[in-house]
N, C-alpha and C. Protein backbone atom coordinates (compact mmCIF):
# COMPACT_ATOMS: atom_id res chain seq x y z
N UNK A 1 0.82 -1.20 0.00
CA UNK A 1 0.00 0.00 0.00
C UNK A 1 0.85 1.25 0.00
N UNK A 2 1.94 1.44 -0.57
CA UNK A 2 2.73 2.65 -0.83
C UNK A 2 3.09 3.10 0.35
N UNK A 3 3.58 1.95 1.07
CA UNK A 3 3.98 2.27 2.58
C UNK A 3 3.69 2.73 3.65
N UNK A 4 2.06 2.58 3.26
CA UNK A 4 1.26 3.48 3.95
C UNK A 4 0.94 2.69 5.30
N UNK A 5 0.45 3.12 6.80
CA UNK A 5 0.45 2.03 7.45
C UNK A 5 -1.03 2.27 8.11
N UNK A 6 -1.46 1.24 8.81
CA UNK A 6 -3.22 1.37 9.13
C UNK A 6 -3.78 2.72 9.64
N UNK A 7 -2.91 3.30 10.18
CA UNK A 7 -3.58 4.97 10.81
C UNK A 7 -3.85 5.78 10.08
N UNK A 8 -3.26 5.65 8.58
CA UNK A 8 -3.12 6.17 7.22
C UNK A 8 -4.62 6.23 6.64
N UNK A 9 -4.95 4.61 6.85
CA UNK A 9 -6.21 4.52 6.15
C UNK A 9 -7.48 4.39 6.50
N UNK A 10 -8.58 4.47 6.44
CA UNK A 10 -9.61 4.40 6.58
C UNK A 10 -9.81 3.04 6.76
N UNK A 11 -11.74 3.15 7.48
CA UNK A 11 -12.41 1.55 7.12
C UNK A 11 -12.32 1.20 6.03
N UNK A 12 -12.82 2.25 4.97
CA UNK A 12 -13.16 1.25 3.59
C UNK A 12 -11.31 2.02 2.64
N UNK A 13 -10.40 2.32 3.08
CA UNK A 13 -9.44 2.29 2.41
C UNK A 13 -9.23 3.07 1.62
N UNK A 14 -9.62 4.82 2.39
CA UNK A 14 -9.19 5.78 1.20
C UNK A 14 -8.39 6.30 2.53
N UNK A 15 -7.35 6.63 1.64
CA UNK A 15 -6.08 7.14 2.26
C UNK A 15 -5.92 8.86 2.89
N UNK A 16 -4.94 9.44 3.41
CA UNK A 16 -4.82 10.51 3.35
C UNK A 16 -4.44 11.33 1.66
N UNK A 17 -3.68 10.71 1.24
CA UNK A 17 -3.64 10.73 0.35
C UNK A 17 -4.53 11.20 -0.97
N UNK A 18 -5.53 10.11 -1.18
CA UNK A 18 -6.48 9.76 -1.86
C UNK A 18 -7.53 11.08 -1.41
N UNK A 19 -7.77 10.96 -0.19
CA UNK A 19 -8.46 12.44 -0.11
C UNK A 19 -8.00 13.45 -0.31
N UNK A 20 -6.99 13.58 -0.63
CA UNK A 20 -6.04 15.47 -1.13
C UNK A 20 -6.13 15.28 -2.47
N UNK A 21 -6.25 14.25 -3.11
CA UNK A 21 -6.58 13.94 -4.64
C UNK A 21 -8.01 14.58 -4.96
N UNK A 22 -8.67 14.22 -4.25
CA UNK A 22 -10.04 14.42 -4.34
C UNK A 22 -10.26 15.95 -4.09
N UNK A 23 -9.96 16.87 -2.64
CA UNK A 23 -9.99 17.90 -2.88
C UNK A 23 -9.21 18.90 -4.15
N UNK A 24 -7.80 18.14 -4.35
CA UNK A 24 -7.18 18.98 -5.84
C UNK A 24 -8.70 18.83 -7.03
N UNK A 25 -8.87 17.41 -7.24
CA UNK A 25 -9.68 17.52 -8.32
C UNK A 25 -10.77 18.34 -8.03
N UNK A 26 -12.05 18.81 -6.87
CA UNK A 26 -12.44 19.28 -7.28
C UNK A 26 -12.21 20.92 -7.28
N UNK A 27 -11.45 21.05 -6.91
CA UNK A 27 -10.53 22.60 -7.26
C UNK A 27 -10.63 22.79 -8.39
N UNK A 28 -9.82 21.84 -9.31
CA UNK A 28 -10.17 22.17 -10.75
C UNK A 28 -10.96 22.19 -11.05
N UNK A 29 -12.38 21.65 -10.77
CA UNK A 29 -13.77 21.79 -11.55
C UNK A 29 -14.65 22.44 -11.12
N UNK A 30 -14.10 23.30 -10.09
CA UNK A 30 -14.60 24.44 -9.04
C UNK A 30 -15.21 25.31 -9.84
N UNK A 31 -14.70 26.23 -10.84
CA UNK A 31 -14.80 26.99 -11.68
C UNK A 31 -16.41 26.88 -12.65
N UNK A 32 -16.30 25.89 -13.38
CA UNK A 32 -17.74 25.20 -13.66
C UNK A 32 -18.60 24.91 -12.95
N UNK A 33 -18.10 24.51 -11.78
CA UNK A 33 -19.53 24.56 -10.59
C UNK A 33 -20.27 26.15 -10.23
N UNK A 34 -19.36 26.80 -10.31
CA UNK A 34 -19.72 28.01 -10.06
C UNK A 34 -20.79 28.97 -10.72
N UNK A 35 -20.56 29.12 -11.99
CA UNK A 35 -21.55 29.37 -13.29
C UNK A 35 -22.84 28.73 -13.23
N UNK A 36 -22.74 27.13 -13.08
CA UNK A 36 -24.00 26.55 -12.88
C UNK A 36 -25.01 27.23 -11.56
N UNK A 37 -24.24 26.91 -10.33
CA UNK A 37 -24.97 27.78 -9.14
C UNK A 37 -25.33 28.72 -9.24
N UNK A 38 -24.47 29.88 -9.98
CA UNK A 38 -25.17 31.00 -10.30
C UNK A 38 -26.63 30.89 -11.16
N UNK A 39 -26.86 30.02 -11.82
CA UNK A 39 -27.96 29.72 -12.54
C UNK A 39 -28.96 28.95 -11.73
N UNK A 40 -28.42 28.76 -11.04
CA UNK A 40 -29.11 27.62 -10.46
C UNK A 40 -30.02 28.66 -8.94
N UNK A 41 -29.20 29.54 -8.51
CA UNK A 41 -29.41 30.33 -7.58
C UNK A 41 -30.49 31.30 -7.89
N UNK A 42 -30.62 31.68 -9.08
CA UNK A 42 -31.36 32.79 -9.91
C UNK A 42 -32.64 31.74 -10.07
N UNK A 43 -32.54 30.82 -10.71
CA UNK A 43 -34.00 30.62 -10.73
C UNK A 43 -34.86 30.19 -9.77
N UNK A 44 -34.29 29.40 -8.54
CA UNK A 44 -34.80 29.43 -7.23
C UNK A 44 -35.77 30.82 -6.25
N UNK A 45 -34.77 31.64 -6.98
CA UNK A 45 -34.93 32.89 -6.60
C UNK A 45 -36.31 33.31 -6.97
N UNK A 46 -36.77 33.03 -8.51
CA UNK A 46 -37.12 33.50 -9.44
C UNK A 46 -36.81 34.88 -10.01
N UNK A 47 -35.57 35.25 -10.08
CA UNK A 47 -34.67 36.09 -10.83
C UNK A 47 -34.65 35.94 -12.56
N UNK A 48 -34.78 35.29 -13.04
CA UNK A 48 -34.48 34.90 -14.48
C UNK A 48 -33.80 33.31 -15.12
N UNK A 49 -33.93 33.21 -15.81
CA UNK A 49 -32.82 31.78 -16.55
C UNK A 49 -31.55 31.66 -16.08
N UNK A 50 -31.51 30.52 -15.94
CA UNK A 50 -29.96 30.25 -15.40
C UNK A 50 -28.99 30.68 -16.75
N UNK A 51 -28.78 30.49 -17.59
CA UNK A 51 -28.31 31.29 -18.89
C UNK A 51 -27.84 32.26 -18.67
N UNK A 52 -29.09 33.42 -18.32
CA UNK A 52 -28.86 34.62 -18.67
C UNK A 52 -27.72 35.32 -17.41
N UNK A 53 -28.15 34.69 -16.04
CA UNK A 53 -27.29 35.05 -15.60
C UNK A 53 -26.05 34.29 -15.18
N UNK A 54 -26.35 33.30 -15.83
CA UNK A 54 -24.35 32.87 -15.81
C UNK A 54 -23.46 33.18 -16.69
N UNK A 55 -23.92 33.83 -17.70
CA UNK A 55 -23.66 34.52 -18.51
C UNK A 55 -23.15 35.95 -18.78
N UNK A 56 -24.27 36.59 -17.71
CA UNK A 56 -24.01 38.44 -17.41
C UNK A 56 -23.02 38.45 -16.74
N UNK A 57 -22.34 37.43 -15.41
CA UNK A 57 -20.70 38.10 -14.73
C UNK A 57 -21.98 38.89 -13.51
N UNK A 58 -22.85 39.15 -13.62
CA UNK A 58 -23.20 40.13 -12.33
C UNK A 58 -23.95 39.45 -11.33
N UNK A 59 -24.11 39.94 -10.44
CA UNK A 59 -24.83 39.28 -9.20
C UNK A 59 -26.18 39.22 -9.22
N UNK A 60 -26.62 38.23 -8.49
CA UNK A 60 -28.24 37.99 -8.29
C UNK A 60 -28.76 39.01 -7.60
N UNK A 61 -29.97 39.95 -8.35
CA UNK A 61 -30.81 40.76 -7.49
C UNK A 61 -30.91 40.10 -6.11
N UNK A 62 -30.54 41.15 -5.00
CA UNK A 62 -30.90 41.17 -3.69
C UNK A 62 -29.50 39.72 -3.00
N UNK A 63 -29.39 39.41 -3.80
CA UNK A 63 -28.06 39.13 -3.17
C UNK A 63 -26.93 39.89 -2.58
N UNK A 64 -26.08 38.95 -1.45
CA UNK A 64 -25.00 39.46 -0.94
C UNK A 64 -23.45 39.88 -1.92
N UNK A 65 -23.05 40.97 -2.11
CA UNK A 65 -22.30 41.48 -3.20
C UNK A 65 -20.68 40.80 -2.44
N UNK A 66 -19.93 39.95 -3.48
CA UNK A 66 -18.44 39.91 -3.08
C UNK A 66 -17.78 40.68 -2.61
N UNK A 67 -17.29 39.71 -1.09
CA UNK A 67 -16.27 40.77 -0.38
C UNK A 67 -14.85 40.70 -0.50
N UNK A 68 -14.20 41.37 -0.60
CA UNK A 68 -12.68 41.48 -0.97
C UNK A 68 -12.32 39.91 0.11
N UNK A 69 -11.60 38.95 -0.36
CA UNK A 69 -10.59 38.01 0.61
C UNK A 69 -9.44 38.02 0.48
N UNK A 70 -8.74 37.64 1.77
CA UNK A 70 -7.25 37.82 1.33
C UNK A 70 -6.89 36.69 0.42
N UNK A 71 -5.95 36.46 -0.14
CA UNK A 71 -5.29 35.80 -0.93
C UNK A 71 -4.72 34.71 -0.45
N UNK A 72 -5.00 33.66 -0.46
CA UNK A 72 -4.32 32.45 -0.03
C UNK A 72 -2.69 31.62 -0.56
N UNK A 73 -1.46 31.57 -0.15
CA UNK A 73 -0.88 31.22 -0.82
C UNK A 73 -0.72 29.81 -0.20
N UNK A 74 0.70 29.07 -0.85
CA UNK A 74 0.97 27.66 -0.16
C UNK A 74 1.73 27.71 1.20
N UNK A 75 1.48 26.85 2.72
CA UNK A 75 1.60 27.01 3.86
C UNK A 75 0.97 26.05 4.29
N UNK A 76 1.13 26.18 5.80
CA UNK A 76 0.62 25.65 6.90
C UNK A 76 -0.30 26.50 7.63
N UNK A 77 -1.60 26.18 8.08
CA UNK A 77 -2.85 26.49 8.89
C UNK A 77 -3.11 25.88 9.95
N UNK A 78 -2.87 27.00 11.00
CA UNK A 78 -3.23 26.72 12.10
C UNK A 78 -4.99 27.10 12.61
N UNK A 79 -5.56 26.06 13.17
CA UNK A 79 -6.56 26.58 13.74
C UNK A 79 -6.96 27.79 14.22
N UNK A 80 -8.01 28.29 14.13
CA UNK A 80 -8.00 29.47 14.55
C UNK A 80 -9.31 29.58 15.54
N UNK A 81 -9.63 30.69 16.02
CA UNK A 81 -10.16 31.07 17.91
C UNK A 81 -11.64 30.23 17.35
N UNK A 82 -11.88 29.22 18.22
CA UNK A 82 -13.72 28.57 17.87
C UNK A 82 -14.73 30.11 18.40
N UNK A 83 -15.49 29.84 17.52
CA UNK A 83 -16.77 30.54 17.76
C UNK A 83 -17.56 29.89 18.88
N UNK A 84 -17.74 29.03 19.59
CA UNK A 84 -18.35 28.77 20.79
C UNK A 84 -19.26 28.04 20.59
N UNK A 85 -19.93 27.55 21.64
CA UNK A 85 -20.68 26.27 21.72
C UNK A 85 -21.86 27.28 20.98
N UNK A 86 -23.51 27.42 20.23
CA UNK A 86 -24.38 27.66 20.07
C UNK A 86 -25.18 26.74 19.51
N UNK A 87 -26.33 27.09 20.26
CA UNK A 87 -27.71 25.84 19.55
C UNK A 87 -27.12 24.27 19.83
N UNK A 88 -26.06 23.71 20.38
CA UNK A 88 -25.14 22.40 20.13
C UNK A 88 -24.15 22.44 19.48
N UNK A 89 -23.92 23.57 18.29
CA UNK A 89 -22.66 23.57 17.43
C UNK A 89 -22.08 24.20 17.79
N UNK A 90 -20.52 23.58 17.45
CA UNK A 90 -19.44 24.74 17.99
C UNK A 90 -18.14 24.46 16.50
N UNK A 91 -17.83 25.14 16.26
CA UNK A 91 -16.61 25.17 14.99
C UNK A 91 -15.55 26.38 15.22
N UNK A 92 -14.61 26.01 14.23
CA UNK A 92 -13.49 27.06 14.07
C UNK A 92 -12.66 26.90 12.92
N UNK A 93 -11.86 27.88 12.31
CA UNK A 93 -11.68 27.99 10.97
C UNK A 93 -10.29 27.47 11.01
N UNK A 94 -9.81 26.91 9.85
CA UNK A 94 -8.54 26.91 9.64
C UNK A 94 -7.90 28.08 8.57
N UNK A 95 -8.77 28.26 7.60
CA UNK A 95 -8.74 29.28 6.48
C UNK A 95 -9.92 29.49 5.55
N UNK A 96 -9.80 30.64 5.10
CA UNK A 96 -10.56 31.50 4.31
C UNK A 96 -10.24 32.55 3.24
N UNK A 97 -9.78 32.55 1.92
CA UNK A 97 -9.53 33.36 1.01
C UNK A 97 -9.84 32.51 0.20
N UNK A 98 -9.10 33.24 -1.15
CA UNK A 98 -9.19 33.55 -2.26
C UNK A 98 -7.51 32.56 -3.10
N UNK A 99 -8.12 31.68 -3.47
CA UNK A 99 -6.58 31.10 -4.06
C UNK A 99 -5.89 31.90 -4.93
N UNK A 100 -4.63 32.15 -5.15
CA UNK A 100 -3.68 32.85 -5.82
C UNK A 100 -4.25 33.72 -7.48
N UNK A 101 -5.11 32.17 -8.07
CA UNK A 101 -5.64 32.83 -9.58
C UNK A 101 -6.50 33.58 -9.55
N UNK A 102 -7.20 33.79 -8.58
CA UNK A 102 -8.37 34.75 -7.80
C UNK A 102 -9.87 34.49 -8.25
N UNK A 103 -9.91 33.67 -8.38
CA UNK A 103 -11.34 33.04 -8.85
C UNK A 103 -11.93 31.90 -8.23
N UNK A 104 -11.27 31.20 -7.48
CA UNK A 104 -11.44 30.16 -6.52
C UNK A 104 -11.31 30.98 -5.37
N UNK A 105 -13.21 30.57 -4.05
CA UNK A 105 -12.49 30.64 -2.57
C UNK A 105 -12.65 29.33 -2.31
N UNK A 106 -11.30 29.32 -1.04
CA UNK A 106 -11.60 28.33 -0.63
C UNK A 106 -11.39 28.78 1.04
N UNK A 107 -11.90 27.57 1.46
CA UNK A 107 -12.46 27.77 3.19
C UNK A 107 -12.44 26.43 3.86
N UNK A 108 -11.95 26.08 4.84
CA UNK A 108 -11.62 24.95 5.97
C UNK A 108 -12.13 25.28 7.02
N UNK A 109 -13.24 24.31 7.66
CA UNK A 109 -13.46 24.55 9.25
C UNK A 109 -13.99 23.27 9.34
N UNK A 110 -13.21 23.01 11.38
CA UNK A 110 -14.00 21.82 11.83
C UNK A 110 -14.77 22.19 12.73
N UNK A 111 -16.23 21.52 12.40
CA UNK A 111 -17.42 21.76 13.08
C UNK A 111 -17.95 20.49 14.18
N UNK A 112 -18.39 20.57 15.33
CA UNK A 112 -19.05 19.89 16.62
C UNK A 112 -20.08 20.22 16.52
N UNK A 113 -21.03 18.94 16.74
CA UNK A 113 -22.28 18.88 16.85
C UNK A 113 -22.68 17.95 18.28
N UNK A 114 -23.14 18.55 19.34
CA UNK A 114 -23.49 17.94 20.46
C UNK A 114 -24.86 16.81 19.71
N UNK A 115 -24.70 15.54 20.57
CA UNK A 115 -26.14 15.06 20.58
C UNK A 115 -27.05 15.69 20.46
N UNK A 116 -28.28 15.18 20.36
CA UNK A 116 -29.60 15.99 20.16
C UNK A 116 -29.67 17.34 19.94
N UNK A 117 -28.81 18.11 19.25
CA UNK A 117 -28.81 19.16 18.33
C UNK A 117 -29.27 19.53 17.36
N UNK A 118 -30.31 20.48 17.50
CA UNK A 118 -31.25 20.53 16.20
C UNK A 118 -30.00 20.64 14.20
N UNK A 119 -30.67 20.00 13.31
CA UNK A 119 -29.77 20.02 12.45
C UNK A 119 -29.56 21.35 11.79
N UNK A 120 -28.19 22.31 10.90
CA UNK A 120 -27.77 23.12 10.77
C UNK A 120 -29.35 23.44 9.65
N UNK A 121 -29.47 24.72 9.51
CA UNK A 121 -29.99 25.45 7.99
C UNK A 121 -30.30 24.51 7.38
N UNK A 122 -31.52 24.43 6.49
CA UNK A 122 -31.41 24.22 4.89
C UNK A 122 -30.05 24.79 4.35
N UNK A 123 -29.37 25.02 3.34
CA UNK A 123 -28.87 26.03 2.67
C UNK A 123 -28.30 25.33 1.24
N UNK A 124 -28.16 26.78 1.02
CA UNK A 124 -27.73 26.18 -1.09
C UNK A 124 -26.47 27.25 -1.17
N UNK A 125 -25.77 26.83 -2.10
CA UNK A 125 -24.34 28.03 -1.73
C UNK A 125 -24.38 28.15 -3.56
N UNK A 126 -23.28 28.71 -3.99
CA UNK A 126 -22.29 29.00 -5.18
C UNK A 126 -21.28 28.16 -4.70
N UNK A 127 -20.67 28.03 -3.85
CA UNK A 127 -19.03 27.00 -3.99
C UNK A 127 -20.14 25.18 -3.44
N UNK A 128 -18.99 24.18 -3.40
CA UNK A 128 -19.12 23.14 -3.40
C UNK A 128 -18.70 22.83 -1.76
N UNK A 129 -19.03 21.72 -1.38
CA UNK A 129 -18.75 21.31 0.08
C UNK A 129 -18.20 19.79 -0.10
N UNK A 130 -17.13 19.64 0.80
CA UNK A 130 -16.54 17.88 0.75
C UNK A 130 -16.62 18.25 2.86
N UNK A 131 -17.21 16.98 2.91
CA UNK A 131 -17.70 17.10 4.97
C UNK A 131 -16.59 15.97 4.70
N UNK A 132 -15.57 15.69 5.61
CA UNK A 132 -14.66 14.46 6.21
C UNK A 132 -15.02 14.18 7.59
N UNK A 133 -16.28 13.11 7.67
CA UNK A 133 -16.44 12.81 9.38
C UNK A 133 -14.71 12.31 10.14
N UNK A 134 -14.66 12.77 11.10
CA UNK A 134 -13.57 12.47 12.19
C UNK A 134 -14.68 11.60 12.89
N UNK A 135 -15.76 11.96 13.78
CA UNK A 135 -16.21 11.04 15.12
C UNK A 135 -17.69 10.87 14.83
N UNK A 136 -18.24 10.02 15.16
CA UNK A 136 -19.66 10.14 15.94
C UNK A 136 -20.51 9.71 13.98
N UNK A 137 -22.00 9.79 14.24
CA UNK A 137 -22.99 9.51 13.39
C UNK A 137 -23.16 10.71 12.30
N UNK A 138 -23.57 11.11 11.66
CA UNK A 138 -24.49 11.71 10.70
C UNK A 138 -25.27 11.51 9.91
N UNK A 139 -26.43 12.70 9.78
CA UNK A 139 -27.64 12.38 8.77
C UNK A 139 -27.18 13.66 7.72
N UNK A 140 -26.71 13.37 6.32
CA UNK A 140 -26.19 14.23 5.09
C UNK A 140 -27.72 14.59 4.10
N UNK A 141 -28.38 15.67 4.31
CA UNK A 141 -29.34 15.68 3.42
C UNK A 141 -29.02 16.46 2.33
N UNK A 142 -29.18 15.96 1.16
CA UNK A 142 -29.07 16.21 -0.11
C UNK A 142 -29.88 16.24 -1.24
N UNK A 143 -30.41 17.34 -1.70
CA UNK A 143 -31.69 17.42 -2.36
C UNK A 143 -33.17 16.43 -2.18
N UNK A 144 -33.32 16.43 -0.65
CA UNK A 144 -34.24 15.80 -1.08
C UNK A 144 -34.10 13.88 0.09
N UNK A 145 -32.99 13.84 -0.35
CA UNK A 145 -31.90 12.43 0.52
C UNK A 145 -31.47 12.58 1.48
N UNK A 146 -31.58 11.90 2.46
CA UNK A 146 -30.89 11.63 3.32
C UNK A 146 -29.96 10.49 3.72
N UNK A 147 -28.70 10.65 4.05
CA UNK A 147 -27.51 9.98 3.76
C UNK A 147 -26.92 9.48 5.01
N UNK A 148 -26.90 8.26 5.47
CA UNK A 148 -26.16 8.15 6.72
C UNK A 148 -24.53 8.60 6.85
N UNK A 149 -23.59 9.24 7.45
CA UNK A 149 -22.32 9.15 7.21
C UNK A 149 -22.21 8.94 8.55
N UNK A 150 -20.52 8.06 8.38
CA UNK A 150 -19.79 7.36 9.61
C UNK A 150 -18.36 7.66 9.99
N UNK A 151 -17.89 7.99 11.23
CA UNK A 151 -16.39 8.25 10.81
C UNK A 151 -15.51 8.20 10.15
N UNK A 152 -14.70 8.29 8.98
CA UNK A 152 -13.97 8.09 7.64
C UNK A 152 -14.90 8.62 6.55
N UNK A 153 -16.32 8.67 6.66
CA UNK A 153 -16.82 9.17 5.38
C UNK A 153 -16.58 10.33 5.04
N UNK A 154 -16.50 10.22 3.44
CA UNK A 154 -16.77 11.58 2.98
C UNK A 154 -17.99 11.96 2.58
N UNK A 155 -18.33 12.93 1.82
CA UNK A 155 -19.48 13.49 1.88
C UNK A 155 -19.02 14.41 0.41
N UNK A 156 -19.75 14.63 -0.11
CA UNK A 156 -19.76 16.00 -1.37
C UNK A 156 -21.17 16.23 -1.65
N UNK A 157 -21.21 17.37 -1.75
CA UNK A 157 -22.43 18.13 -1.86
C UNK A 157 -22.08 19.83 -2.85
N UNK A 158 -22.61 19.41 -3.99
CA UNK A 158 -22.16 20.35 -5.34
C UNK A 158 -23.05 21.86 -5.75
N UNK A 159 -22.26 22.14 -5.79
CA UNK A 159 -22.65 24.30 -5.73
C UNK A 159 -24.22 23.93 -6.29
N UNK A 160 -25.13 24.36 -5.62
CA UNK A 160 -25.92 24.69 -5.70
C UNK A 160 -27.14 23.58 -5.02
N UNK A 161 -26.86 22.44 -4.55
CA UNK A 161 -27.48 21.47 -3.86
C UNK A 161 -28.05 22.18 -3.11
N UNK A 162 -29.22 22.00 -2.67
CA UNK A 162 -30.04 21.85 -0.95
C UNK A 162 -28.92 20.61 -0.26
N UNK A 163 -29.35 21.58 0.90
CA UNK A 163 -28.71 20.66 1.96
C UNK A 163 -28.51 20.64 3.66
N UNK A 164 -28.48 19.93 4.08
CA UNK A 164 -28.34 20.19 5.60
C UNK A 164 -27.02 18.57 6.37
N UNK A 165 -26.64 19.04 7.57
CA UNK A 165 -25.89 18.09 7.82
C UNK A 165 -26.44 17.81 9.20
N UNK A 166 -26.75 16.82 10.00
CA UNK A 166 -27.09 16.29 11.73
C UNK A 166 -26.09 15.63 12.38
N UNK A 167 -26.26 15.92 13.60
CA UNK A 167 -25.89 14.65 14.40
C UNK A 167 -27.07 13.95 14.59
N UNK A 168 -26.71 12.24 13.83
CA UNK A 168 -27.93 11.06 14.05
C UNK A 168 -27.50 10.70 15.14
N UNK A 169 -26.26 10.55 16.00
CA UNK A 169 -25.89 9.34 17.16
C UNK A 169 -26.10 10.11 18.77
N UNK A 170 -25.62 9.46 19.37
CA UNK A 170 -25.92 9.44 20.76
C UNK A 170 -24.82 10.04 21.50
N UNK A 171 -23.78 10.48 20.61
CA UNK A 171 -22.48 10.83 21.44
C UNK A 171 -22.21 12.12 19.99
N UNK A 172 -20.94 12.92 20.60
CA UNK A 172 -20.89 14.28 19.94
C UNK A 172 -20.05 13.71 18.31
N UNK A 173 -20.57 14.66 17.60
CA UNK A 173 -20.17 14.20 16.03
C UNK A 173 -18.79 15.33 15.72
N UNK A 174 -17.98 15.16 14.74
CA UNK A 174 -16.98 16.19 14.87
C UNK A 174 -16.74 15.72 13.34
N UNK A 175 -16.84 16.88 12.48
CA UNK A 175 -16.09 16.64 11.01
C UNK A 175 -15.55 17.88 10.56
N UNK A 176 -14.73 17.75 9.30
CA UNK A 176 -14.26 19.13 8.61
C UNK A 176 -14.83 19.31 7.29
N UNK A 177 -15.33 20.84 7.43
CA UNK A 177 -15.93 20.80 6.19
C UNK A 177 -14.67 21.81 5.28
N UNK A 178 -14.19 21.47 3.71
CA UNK A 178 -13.87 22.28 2.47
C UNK A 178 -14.65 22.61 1.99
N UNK A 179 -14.80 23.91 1.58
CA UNK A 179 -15.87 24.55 0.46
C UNK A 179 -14.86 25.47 -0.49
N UNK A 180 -15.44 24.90 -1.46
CA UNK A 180 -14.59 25.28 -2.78
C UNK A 180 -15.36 26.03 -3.75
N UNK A 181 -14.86 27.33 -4.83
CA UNK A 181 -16.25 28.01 -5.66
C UNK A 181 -15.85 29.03 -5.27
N UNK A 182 -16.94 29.78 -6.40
CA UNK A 182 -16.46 31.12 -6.99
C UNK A 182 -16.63 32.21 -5.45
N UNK A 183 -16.48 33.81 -5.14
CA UNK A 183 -16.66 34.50 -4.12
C UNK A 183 -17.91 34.38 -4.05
N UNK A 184 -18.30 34.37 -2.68
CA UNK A 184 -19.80 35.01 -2.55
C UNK A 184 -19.97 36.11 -1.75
């Protein structure tokens, strides 16, 4: 296994590795996700055709207008101050900008979910989400689905999905979420 040794790998055998593959790839296809959501965001809205405005470059009436991010280069990320226990959840960021070509953000945080914690938002974004459970149960809803995930799972959920994430189990859940995609 490329010398890899059991702490390396998962239950079902995706590596550390194998998951940095997965976030590179969808980096690259970040870009195309983005355009779609924008279309996808507008007609939810009932704003117009997804076309027209993935097309125009401008923002969705009554939407939140892009805020300047800093620029992300290559490094090491340290955790940064948690936002505090609320409602059952508690998280904290590792990073937040704008990758170097300036058209990709990207964003790292690991989020806690106490037991019996009501589940996060509905919500629908412009960037993409990959959840990596660390501990405990989850319920992954996805247009509609609901998805059991288990420690080692991953999770992807693509710019413009409905979605929500739970704690299903009996003890506290802990995962990291990447979100990848254009500014919002």
């Amino acid at each position: 296994m490329d010398g890899m040794n059991q702490s390396e790998m998962n239950r079902d055998g995706m590596s550390r590795r194998d998951f940095a593959g997965l976030v590179a790839g969808l980096l690259a296809v970040a870009g195309g996700f983005s355009a779609q959501a924008e279309g996808q965001a507008a007609g939810a809205a009932g704003q117009g055709s997804a076309a027209a405005v993935a097309g125009s470059g401008q923002a969705v009436a009554g939407a939140r207008p892009a805020v300047a991010m800093r620029e992300l280069g290559s490094g090491v990320f340290k955790p940064q101050a948690e936002h505090g226990m609320q409602g059952g959840h508690e998280s904290h960021s590792f990073l937040t900008g704008m990758l170097k070509a300036g058209n990709i953000r990207l964003e790292m945080h690991e989020s806690v979910q106490q037991a019996g914690a009501p589940h996060e938002a509905v919500g629908t974004h412009k960037h993409s989400e990959i959840w990596l459970m660390q501990r405990g149960v989850a319920t992954l809803y996805l247009n509609g689905t609901e998805h059991r995930m288990e420690a080692g799972d991953v999770g992807l959920c693509c710019a413009g999905d409905e979605h929500w994430i739970a704690n299903a189990g009996d003890s506290e859940l802990a995962y990291f979420v990447v979100t990848v995609g254009s500014p919002e």
